[in-house]
C-alpha atoms as a PDB file:
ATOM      1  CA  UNK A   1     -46.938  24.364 -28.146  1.00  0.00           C
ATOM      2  CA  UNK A   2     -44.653  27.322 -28.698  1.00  0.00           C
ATOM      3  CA  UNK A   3     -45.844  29.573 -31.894  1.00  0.00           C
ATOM      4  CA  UNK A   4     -42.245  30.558 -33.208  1.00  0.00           C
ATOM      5  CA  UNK A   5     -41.059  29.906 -36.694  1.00  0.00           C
ATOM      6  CA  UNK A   6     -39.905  26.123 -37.054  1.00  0.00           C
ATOM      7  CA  UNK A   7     -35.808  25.459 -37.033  1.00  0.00           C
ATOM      8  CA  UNK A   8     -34.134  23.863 -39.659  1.00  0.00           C
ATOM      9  CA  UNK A   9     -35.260  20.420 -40.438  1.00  0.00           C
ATOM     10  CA  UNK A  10     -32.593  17.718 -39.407  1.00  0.00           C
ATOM     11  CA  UNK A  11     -29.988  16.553 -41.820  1.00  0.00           C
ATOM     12  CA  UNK A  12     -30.761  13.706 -44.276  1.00  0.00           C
ATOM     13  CA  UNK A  13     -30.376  10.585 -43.663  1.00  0.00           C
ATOM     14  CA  UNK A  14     -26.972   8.596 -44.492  1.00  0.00           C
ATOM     15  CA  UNK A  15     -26.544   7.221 -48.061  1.00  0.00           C
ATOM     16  CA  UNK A  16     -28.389   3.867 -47.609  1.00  0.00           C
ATOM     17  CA  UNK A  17     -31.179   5.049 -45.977  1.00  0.00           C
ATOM     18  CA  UNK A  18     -31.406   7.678 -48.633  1.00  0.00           C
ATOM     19  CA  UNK A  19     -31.316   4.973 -51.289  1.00  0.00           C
ATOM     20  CA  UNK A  20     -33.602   2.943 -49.593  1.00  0.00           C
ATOM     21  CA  UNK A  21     -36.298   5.319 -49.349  1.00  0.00           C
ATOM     22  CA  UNK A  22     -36.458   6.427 -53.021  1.00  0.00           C
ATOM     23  CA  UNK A  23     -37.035   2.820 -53.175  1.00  0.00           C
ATOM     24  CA  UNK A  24     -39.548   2.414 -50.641  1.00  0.00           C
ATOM     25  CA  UNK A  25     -41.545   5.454 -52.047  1.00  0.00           C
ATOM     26  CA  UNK A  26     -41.340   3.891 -55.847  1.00  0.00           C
ATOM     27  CA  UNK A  27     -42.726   0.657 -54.363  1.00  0.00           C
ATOM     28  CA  UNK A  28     -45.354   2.408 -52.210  1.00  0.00           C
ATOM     29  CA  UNK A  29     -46.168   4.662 -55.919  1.00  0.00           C
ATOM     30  CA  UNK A  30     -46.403   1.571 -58.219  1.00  0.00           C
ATOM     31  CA  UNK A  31     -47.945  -1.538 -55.772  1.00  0.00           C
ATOM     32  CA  UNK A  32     -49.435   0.366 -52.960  1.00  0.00           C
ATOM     33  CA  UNK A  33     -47.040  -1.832 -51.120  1.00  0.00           C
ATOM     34  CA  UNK A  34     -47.465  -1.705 -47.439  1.00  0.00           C
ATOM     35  CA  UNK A  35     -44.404  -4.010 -46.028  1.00  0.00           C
ATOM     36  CA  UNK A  36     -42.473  -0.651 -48.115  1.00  0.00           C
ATOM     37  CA  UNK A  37     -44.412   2.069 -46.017  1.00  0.00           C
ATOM     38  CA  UNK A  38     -44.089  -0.148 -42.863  1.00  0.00           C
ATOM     39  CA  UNK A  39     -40.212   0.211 -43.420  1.00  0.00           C
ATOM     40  CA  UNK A  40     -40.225   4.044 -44.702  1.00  0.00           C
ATOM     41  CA  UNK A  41     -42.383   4.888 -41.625  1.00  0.00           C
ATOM     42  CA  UNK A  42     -40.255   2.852 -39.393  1.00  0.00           C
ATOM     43  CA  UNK A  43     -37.349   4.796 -40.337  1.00  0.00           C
ATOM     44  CA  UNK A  44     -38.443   8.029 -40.388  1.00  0.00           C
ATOM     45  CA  UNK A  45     -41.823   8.436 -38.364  1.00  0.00           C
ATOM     46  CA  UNK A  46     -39.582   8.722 -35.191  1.00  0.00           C
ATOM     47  CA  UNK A  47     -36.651  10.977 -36.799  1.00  0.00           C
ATOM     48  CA  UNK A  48     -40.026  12.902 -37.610  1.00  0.00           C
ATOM     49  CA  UNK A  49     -41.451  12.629 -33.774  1.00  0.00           C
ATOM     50  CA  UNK A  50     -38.351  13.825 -32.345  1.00  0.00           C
ATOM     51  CA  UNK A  51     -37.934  17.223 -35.074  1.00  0.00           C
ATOM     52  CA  UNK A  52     -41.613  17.941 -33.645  1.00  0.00           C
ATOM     53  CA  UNK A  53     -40.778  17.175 -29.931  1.00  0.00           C
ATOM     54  CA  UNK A  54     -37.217  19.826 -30.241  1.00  0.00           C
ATOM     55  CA  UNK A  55     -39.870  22.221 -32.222  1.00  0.00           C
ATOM     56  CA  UNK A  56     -41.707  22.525 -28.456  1.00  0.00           C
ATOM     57  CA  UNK A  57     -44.730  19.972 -29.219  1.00  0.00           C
ATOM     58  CA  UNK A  58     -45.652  17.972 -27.017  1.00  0.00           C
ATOM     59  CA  UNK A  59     -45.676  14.212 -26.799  1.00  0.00           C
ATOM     60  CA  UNK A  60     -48.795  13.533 -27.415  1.00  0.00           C
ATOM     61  CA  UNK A  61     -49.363  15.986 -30.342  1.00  0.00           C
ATOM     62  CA  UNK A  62     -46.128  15.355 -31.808  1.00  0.00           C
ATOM     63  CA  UNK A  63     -47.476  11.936 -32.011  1.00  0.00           C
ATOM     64  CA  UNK A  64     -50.760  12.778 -34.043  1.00  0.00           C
ATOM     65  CA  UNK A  65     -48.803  15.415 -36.537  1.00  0.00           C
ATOM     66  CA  UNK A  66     -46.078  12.511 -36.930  1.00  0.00           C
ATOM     67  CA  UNK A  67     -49.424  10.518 -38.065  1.00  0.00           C
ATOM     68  CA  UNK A  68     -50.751  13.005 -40.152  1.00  0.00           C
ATOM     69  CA  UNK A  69     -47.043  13.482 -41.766  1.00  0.00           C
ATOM     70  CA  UNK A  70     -46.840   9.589 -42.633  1.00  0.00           C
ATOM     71  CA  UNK A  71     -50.598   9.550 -43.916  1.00  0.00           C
ATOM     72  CA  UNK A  72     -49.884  12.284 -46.058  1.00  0.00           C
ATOM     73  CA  UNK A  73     -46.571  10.229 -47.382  1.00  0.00           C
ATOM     74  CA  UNK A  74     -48.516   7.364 -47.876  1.00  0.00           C
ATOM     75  CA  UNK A  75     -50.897   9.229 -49.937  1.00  0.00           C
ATOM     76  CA  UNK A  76     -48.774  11.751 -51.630  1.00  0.00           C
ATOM     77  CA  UNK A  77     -46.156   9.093 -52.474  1.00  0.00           C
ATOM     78  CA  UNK A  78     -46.512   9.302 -56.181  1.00  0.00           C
ATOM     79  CA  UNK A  79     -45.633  13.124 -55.854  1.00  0.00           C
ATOM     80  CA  UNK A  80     -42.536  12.787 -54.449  1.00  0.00           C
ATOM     81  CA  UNK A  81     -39.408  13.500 -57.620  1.00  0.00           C
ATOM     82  CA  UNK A  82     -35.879  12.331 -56.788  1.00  0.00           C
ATOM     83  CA  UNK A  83     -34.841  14.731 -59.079  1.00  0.00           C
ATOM     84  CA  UNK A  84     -35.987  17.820 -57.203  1.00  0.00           C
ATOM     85  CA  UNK A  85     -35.335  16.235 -53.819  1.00  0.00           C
ATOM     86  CA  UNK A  86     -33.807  13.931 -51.503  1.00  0.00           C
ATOM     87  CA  UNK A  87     -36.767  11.874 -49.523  1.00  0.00           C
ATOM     88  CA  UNK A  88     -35.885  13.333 -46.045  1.00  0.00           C
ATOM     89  CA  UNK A  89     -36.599  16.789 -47.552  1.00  0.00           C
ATOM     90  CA  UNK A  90     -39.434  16.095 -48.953  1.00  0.00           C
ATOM     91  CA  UNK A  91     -40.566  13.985 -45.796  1.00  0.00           C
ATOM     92  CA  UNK A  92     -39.389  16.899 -43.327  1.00  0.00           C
ATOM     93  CA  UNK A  93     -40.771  19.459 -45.554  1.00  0.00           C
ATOM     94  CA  UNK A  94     -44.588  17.837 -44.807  1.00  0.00           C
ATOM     95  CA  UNK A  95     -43.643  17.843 -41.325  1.00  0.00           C
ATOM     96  CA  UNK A  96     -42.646  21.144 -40.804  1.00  0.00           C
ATOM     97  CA  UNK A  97     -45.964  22.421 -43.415  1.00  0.00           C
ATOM     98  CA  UNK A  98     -48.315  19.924 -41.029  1.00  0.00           C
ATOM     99  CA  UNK A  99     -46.649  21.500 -37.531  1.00  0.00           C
ATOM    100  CA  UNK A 100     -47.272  25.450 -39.209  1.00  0.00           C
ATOM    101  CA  UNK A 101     -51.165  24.048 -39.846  1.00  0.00           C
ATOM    102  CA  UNK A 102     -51.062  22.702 -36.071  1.00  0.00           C
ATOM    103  CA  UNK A 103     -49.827  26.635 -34.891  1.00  0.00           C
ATOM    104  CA  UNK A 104     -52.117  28.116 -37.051  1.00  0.00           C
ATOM    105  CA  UNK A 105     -55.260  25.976 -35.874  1.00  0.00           C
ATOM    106  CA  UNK A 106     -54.075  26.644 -32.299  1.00  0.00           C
ATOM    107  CA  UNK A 107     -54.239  30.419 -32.487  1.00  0.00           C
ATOM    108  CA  UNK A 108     -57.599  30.243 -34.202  1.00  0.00           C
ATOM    109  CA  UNK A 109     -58.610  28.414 -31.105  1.00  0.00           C
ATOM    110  CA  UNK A 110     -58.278  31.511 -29.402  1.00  0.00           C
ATOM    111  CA  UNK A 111     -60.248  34.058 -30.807  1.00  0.00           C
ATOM    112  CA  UNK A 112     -62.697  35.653 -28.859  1.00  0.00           C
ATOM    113  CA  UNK A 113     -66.032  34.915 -31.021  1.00  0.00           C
ATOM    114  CA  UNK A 114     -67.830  37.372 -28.950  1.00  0.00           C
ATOM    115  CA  UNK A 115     -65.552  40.406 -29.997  1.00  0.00           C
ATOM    116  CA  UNK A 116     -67.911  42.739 -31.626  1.00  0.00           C
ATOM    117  CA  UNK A 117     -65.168  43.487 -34.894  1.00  0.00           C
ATOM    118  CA  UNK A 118     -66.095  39.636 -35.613  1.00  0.00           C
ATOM    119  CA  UNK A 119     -69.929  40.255 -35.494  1.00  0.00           C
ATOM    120  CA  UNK A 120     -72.305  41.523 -38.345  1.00  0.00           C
ATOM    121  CA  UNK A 121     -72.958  45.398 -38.249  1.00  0.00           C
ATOM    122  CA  UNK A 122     -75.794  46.364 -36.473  1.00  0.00           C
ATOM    123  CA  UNK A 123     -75.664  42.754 -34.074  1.00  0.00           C
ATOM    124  CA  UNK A 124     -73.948  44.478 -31.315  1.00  0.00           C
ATOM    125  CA  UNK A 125     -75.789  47.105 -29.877  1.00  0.00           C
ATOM    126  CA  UNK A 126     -74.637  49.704 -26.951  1.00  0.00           C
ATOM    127  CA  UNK A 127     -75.862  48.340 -24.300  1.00  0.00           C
ATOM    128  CA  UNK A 128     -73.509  45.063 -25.175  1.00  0.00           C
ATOM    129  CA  UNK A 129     -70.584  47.525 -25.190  1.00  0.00           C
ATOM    130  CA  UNK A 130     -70.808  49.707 -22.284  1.00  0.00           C
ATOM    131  CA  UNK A 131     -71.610  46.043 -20.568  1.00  0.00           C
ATOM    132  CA  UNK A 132     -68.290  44.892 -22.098  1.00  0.00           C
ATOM    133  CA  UNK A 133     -66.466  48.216 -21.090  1.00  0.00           C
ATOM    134  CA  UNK A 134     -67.302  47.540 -17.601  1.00  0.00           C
ATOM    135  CA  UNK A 135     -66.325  44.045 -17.004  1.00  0.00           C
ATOM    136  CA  UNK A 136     -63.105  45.266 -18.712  1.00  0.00           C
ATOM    137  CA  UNK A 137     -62.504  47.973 -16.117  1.00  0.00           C
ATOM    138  CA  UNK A 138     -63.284  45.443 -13.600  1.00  0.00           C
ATOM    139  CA  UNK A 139     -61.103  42.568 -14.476  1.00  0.00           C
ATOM    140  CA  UNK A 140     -58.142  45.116 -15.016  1.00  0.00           C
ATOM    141  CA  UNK A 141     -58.755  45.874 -11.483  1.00  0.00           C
ATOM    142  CA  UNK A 142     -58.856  42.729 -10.646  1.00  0.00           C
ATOM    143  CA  UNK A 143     -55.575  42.335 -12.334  1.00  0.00           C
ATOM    144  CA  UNK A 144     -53.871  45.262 -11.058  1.00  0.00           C
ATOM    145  CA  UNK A 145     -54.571  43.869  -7.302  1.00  0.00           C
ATOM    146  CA  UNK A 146     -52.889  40.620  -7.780  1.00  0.00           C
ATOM    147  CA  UNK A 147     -49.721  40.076  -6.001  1.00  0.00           C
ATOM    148  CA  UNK A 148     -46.875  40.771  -8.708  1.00  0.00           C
ATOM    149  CA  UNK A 149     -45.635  37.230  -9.754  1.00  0.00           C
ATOM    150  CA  UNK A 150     -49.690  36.480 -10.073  1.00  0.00           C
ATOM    151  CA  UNK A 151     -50.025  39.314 -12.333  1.00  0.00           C
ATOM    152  CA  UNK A 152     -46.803  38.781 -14.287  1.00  0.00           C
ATOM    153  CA  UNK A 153     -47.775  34.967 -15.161  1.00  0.00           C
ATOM    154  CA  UNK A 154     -51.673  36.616 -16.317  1.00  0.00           C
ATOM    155  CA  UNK A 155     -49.918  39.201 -18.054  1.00  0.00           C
ATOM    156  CA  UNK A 156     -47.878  36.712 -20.005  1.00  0.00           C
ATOM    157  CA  UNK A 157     -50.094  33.933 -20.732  1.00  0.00           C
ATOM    158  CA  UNK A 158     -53.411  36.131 -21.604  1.00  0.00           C
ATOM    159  CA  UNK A 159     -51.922  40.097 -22.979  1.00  0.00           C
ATOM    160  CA  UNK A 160     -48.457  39.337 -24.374  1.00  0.00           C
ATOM    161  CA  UNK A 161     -50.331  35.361 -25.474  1.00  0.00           C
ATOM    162  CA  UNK A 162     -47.262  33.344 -24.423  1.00  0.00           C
ATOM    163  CA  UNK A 163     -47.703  29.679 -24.253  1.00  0.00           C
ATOM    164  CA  UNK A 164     -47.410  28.183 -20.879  1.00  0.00           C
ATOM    165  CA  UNK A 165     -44.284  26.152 -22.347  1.00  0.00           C
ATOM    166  CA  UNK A 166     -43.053  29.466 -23.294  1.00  0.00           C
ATOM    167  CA  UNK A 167     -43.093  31.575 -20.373  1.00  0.00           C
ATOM    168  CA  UNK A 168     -41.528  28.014 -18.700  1.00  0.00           C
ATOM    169  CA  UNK A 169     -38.475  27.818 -21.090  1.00  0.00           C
ATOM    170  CA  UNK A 170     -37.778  32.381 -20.855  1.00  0.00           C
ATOM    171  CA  UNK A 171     -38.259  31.991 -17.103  1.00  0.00           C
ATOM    172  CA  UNK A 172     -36.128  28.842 -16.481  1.00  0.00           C
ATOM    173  CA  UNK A 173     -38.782  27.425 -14.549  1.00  0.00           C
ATOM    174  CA  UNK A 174     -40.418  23.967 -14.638  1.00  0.00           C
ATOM    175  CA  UNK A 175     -43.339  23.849 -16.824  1.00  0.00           C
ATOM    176  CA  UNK A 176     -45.626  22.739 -13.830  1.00  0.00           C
ATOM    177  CA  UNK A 177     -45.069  25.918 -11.874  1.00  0.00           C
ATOM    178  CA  UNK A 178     -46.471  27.628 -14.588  1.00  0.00           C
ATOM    179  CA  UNK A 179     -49.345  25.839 -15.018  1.00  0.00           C
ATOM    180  CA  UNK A 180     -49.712  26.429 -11.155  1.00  0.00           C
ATOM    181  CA  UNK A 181     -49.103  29.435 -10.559  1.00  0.00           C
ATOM    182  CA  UNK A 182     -51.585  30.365 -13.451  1.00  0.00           C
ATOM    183  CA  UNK A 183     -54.245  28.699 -12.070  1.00  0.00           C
ATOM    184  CA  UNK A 184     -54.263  30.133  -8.688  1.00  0.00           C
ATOM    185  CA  UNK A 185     -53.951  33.678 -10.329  1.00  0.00           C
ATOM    186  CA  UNK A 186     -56.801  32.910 -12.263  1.00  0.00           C
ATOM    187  CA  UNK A 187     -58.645  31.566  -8.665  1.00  0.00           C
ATOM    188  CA  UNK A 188     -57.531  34.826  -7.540  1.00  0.00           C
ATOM    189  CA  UNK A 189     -58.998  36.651 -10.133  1.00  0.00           C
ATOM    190  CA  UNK A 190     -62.082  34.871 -10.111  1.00  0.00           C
ATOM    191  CA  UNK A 191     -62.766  35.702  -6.464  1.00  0.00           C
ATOM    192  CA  UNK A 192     -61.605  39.388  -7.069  1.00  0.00           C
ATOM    193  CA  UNK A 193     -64.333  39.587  -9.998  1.00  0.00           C
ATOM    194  CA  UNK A 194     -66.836  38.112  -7.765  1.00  0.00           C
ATOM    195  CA  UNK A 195     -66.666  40.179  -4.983  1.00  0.00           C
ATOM    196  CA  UNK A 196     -66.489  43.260  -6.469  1.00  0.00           C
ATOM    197  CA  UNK A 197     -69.395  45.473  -7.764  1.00  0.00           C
ATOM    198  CA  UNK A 198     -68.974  46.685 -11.505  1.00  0.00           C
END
């Protein structure tokens, strides 16, 4: 999933369905009343998917955030104002707060525990770091030997931390290739790393 700011939210819906989902909402509020969220989410739970899907999400996550988006209508319902809002902002607004959460949780994914500014003072001793200094040295010398387009697709995904979807779409390449070529630089580099003495 690509990590840049969300575009602007589609437009709202025509009149009708604008009328028809301040009463859907009231009915979900006041009765709980399901066959009213069966028809809100019917409407909108795809307009919802495909805002996700032109945001660079997936199919298969854009399915679980469009989820997450309609749970949260069904149980925020009572919040929603028709006087501050129309119901497609307010919908689109979850959406796009739900798909910043989903970025955010992604690039936590991908700290490095291990990194000694994350551990306690006094945990990492010196021995750790000169050991971590040296497999540095080594895997940038691993990475210096690959062939260029090898090293340009590491360089990408790992030190600039480009999603694989991005690097596809600012190369004009299929989003397979990438996903190819990046694991036979990282065979590569395995090999290199293996081989070589630190």
């Amino acid at each position: 999933m690509d990590a840049s700011p969300p575009q602007t939210p589609p437009k709202p819906p025509a009149s009708q369905a604008h009328d028809d989902a301040i009463i859907w909402l009231g009915k979900i509020t006041t009765q709980q009343d399901k066959s009213a969220f069966v028809a809100l989410f019917n409407y909108y739970a795809p307009r919802v998917k495909a805002y996700l899907r032109r945001q660079g999400v997936d199919g298969t996550q854009a399915d679980d955030i469009t989820q997450d988006v309609m749970l949260q209508v069904w149980n925020r319902a009572s919040q929603f104002d028709a006087a501050k809002s129309r119901p497609s902002t307010w919908i689109y607004t979850i959406a796009r707060n739900r798909l910043i959460d989903a970025w955010r949780a992604q690039k936590n994914n991908m700290v490095d525990y291990s990194d000694p500014a994350l551990l306690p003072e006094g945990s990492y001793d010196q021995t750790q770091s000169i050991a971590a200094e040296e497999q540095s040295v080594e895997l940038r010398s691993a990475v210096a030997k690959l062939s260029p387009a090898q090293r340009d697709i590491i360089e990408e995904a790992y030190f600039k931390e480009r999603s694989q979807r991005m690097i596809a779409k600012a190369r004009k390449i299929p989003l397979g290739t990438v996903k190819s070529r990046l694991r036979l630089a990282l065979d590569h580099l395995r090999e290199k790393v293996k081989r070589e003495p630190i």
